[in-house]
PDB file of N, CA and C in Angstrom:
ATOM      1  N   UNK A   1       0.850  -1.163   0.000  1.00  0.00           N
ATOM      2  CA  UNK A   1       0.000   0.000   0.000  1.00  0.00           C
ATOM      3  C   UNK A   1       0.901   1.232   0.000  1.00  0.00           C
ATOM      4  N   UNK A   2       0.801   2.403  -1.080  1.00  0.00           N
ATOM      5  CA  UNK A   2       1.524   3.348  -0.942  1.00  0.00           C
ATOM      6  C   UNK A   2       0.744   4.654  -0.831  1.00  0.00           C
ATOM      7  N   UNK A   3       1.060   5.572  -0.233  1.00  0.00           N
ATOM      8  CA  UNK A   3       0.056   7.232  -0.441  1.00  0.00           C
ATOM      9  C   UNK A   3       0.155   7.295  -2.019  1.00  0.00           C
ATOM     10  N   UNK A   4      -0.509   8.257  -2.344  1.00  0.00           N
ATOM     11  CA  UNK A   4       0.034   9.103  -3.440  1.00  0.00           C
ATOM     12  C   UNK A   4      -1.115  10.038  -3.453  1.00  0.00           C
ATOM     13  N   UNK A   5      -0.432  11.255  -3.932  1.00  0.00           N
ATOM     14  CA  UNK A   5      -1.165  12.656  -3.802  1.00  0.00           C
ATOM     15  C   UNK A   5      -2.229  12.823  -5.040  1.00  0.00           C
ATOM     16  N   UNK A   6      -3.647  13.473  -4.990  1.00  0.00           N
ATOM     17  CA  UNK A   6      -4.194  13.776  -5.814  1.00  0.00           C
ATOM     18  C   UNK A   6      -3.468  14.292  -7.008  1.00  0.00           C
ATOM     19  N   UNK A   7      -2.827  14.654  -7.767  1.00  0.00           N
ATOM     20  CA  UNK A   7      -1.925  15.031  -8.358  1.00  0.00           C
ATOM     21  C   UNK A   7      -1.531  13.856  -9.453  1.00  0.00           C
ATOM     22  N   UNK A   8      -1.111  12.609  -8.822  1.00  0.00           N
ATOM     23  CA  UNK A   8      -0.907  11.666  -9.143  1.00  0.00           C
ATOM     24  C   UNK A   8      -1.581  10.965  -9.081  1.00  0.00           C
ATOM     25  N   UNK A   9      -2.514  10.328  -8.932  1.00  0.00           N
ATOM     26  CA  UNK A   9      -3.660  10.106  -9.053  1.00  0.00           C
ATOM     27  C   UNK A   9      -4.417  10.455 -10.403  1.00  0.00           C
ATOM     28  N   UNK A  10      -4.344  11.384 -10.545  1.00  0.00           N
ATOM     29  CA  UNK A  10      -5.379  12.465 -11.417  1.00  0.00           C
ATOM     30  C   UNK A  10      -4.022  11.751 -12.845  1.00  0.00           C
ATOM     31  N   UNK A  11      -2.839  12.212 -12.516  1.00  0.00           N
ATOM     32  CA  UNK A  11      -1.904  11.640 -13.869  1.00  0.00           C
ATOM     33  C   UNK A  11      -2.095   9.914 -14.663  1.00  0.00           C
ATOM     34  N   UNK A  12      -2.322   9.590 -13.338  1.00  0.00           N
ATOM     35  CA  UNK A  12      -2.531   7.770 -13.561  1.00  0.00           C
ATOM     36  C   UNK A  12      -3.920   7.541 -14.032  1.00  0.00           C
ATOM     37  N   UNK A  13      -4.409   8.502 -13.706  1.00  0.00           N
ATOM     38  CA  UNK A  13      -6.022   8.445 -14.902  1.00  0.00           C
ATOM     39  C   UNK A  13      -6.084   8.993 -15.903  1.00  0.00           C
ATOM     40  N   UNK A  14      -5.131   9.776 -16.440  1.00  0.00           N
ATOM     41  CA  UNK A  14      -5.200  10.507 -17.659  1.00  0.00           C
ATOM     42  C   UNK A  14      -4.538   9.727 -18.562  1.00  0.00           C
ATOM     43  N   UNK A  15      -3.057   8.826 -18.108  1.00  0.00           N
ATOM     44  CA  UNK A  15      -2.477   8.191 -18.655  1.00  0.00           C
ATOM     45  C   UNK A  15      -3.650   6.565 -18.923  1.00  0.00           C
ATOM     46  N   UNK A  16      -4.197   6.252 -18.435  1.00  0.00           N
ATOM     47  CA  UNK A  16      -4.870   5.125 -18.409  1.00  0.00           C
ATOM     48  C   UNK A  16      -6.743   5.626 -19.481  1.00  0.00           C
ATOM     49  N   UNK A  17      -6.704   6.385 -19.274  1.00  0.00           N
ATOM     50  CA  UNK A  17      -7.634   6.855 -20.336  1.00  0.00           C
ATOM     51  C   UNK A  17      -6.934   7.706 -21.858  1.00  0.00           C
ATOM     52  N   UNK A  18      -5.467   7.985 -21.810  1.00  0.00           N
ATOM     53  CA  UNK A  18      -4.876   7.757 -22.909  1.00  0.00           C
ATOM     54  C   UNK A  18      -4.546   6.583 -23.537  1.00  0.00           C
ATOM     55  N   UNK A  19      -4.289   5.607 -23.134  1.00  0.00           N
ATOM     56  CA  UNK A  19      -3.854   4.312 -23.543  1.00  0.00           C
ATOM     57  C   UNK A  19      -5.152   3.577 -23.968  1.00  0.00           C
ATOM     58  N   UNK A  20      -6.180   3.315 -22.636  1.00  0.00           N
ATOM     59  CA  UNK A  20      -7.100   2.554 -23.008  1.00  0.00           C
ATOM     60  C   UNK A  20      -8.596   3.216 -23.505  1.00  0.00           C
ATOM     61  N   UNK A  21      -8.376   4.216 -23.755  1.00  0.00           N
ATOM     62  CA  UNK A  21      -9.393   4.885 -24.055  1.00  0.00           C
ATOM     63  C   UNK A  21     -10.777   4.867 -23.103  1.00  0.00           C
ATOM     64  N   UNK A  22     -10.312   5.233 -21.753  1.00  0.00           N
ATOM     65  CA  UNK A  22     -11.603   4.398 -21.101  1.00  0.00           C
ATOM     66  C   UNK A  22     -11.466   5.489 -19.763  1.00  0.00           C
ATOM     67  N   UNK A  23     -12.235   6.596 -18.903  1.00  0.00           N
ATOM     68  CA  UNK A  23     -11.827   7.275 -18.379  1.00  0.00           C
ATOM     69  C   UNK A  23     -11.855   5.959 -16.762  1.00  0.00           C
ATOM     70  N   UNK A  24     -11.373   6.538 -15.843  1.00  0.00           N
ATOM     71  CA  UNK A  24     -11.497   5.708 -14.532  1.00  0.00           C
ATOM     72  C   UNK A  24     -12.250   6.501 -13.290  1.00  0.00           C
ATOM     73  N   UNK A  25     -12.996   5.949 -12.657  1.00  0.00           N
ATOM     74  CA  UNK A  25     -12.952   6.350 -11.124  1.00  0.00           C
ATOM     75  C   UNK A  25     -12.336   6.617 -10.544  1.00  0.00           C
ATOM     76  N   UNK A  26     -12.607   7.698  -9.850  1.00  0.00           N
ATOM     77  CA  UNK A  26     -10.946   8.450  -8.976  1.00  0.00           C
ATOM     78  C   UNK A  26     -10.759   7.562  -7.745  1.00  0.00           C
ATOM     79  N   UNK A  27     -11.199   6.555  -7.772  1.00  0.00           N
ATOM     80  CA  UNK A  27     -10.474   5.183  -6.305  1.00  0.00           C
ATOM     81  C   UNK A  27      -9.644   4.422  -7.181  1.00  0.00           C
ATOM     82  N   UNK A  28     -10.404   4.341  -8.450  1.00  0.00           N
ATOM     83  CA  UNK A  28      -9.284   3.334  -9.598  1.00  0.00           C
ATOM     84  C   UNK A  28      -8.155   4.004  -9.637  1.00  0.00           C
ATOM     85  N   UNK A  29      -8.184   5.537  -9.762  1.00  0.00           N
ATOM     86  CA  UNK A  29      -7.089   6.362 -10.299  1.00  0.00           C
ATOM     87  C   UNK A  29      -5.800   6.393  -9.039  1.00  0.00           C
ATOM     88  N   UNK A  30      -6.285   6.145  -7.802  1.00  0.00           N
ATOM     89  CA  UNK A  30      -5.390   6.011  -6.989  1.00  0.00           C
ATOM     90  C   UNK A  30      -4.746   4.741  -6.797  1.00  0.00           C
ATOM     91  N   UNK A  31      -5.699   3.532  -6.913  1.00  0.00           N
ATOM     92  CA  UNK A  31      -5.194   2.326  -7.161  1.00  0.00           C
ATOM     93  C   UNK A  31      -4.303   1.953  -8.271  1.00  0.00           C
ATOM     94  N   UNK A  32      -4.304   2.733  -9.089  1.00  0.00           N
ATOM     95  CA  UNK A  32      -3.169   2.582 -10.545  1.00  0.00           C
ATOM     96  C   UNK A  32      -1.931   3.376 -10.361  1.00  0.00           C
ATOM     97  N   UNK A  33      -2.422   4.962  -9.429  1.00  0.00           N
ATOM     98  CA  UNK A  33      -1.261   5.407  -8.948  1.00  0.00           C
ATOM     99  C   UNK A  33      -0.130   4.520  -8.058  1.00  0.00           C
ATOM    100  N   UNK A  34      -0.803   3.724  -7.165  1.00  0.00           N
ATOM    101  CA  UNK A  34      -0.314   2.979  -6.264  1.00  0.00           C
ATOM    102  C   UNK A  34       1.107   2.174  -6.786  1.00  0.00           C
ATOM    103  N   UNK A  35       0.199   1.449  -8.018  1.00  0.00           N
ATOM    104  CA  UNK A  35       1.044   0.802  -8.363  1.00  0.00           C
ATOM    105  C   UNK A  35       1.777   0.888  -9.402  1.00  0.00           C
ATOM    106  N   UNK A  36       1.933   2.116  -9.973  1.00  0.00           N
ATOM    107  CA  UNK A  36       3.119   2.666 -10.853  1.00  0.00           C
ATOM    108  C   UNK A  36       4.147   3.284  -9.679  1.00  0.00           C
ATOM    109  N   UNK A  37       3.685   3.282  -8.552  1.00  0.00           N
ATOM    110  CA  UNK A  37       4.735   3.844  -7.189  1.00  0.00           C
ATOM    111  C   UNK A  37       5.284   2.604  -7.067  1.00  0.00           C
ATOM    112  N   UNK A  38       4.664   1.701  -6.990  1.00  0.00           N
ATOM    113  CA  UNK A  38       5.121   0.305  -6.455  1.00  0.00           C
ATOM    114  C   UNK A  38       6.737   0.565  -7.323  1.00  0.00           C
ATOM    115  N   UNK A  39       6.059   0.342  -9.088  1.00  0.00           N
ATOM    116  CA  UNK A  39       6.337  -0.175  -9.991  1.00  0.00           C
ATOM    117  C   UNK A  39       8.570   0.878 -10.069  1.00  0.00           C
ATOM    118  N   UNK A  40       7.695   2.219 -10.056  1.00  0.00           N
ATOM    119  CA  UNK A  40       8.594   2.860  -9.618  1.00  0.00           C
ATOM    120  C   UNK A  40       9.954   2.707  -8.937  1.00  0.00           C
ATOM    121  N   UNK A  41       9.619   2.186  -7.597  1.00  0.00           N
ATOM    122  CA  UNK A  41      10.559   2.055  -6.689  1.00  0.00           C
ATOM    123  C   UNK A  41      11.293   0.871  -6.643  1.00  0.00           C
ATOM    124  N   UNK A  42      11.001  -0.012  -7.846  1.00  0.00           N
ATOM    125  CA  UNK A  42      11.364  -1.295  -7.912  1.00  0.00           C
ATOM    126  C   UNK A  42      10.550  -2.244  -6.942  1.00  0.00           C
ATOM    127  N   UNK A  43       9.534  -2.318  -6.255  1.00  0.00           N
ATOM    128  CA  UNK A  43       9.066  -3.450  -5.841  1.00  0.00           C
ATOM    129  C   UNK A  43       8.272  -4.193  -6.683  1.00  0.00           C
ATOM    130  N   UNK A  44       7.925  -3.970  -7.536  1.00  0.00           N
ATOM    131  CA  UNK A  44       7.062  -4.633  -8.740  1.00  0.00           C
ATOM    132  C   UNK A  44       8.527  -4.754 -10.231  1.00  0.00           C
ATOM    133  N   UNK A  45       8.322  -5.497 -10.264  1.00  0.00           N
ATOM    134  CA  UNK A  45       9.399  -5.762 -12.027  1.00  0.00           C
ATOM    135  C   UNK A  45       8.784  -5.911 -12.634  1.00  0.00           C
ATOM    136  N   UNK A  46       9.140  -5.093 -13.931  1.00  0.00           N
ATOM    137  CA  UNK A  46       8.596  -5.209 -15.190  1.00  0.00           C
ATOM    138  C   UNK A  46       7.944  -6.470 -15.640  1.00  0.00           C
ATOM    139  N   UNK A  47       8.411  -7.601 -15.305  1.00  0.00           N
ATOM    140  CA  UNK A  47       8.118  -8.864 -15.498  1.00  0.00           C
ATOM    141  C   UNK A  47       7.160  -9.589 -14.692  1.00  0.00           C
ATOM    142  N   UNK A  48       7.020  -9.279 -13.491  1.00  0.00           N
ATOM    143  CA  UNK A  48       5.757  -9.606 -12.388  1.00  0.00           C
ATOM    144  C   UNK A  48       4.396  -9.643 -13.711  1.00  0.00           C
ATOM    145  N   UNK A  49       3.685 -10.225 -12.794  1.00  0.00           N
ATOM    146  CA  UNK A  49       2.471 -10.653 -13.636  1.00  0.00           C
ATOM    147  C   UNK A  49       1.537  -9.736 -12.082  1.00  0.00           C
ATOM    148  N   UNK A  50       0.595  -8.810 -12.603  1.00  0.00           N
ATOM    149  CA  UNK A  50      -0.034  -8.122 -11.766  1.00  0.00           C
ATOM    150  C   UNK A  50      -1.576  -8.084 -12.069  1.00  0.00           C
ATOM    151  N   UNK A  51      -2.324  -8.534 -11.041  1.00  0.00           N
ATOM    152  CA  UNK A  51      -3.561  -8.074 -11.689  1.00  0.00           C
ATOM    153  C   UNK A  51      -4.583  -7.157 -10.996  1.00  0.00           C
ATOM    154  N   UNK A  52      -4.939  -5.868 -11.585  1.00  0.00           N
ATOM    155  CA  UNK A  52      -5.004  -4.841 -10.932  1.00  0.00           C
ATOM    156  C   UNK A  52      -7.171  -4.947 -11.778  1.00  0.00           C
ATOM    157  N   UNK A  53      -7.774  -4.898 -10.657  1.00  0.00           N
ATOM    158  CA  UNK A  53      -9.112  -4.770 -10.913  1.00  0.00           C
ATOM    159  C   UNK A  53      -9.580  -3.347 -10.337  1.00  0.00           C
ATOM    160  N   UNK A  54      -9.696  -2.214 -11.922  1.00  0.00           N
ATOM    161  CA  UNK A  54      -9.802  -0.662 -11.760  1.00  0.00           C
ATOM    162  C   UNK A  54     -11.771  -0.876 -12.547  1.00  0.00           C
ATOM    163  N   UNK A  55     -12.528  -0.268 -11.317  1.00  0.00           N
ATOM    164  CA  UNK A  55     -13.914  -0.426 -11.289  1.00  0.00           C
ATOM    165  C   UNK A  55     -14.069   1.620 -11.895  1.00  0.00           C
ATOM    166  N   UNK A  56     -15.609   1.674 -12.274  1.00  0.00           N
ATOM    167  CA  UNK A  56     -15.622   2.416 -12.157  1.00  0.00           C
ATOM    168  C   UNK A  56     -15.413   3.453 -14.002  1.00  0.00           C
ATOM    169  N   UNK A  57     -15.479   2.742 -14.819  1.00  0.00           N
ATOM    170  CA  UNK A  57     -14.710   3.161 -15.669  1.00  0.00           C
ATOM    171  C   UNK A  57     -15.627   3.838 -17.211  1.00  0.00           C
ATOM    172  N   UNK A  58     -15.593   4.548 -17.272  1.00  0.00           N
ATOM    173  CA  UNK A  58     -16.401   4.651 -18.877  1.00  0.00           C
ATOM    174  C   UNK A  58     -17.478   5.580 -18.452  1.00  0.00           C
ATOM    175  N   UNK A  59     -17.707   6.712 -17.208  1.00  0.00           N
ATOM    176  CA  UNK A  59     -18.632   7.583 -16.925  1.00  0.00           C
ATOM    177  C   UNK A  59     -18.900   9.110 -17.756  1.00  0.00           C
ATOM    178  N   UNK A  60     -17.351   9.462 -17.768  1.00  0.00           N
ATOM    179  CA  UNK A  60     -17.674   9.868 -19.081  1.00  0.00           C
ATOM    180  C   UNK A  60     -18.578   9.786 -20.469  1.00  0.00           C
ATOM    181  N   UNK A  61     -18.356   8.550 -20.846  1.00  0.00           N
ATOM    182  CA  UNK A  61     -18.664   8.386 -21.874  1.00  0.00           C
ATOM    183  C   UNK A  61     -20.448   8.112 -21.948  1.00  0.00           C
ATOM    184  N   UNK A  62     -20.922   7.797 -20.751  1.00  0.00           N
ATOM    185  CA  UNK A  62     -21.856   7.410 -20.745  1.00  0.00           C
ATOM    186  C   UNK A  62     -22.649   8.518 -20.578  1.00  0.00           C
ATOM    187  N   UNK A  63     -22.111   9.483 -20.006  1.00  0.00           N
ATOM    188  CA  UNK A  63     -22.708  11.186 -19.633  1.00  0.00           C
ATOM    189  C   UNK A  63     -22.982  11.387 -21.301  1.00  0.00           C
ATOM    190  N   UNK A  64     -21.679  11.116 -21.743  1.00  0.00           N
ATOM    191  CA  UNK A  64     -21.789  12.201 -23.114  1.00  0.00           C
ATOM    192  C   UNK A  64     -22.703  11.471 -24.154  1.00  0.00           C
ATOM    193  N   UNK A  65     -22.567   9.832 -23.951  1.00  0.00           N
ATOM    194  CA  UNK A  65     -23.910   9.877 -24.730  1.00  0.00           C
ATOM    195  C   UNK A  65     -25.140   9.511 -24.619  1.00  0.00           C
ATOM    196  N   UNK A  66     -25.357   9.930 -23.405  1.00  0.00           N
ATOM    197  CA  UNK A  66     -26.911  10.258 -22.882  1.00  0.00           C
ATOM    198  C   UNK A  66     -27.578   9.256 -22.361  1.00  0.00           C
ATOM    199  N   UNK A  67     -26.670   8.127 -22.107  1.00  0.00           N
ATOM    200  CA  UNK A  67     -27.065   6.738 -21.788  1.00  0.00           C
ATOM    201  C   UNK A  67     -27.465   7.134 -20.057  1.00  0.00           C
ATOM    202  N   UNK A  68     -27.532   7.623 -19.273  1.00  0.00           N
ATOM    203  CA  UNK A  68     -28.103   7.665 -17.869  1.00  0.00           C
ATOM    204  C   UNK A  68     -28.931   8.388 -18.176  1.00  0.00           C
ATOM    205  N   UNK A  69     -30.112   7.851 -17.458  1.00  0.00           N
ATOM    206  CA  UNK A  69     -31.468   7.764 -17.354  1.00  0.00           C
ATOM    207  C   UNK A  69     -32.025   7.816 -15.505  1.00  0.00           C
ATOM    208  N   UNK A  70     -32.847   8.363 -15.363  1.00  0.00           N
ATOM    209  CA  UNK A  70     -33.451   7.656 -14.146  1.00  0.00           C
ATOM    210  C   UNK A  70     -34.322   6.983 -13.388  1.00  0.00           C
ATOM    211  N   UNK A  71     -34.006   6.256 -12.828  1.00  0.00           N
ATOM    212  CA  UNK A  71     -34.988   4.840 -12.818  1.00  0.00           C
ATOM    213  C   UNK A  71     -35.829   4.960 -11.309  1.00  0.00           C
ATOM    214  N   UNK A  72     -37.049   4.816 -11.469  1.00  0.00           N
ATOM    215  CA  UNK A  72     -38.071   4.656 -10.278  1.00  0.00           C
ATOM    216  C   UNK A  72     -37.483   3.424  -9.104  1.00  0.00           C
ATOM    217  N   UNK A  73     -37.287   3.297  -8.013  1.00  0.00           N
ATOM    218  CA  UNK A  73     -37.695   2.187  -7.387  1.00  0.00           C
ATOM    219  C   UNK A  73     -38.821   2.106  -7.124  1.00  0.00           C
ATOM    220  N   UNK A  74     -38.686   0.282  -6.937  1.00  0.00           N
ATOM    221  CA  UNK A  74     -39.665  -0.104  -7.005  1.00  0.00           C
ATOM    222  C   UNK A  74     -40.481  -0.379  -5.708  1.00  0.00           C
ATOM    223  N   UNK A  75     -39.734  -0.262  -4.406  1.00  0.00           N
ATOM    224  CA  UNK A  75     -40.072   0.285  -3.301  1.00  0.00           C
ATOM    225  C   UNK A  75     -40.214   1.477  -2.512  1.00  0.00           C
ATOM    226  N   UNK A  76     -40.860   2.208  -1.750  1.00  0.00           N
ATOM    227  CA  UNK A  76     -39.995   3.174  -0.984  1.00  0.00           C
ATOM    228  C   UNK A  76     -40.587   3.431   0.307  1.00  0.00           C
ATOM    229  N   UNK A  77     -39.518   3.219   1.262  1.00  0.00           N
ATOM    230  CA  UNK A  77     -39.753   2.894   2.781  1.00  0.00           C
ATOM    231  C   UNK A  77     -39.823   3.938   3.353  1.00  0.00           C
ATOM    232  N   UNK A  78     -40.855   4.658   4.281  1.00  0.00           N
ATOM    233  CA  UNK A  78     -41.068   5.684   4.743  1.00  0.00           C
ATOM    234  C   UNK A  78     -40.947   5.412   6.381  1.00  0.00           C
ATOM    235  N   UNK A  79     -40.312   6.152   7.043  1.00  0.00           N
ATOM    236  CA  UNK A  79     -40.431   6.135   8.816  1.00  0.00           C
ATOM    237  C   UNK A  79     -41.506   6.497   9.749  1.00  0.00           C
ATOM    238  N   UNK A  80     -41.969   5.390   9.953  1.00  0.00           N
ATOM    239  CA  UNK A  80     -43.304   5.242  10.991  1.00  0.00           C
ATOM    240  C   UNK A  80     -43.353   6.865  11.686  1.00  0.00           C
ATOM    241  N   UNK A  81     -44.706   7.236  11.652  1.00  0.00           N
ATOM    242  CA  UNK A  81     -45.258   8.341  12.304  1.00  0.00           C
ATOM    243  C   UNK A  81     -45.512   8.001  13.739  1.00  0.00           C
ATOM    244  N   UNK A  82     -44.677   9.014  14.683  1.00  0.00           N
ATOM    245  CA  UNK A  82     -45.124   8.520  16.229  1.00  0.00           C
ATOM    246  C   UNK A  82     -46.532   8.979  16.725  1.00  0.00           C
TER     247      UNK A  82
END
């Protein structure tokens, strides 16, 4: 587990939505920061096999094309009147 500053964070999502074309969640974006720190400092080698599960991803895209909607539940629980 490493810190890393909003800053970096914010870089490890820009770089990861440059590459994969796919924007991330800013918990993903720290979790990818993490581990380019790892990767960084030498505790991870280039060669390690890593598998990094970044949630959260493609909100962008879904804003821009109009795909959220809002949906009724189908319950709704109200607090007893004393």
């Amino acid at each position: 587990m490493y810190s890393v500053t909003n800053e970096e964070a914010r870089k490890a999502g820009y770089l990861f939505e440059t590459i994969e074309g796919c924007d991330l969640d800013p918990a993903a974006q720290v979790t990818l920061a993490g581990l380019l720190k790892a990767t960084e400092m030498g505790r991870i080698n280039r060669s390690d096999i890593v598998l990094l599960n970044l949630t959260g991803g493609g909100r962008k895209r879904i804003v821009k094309e109009g795909m959220v909607r809002p949906v009724k539940p189908d319950l709704v629980l109200h607090e007893a009147k004393k």
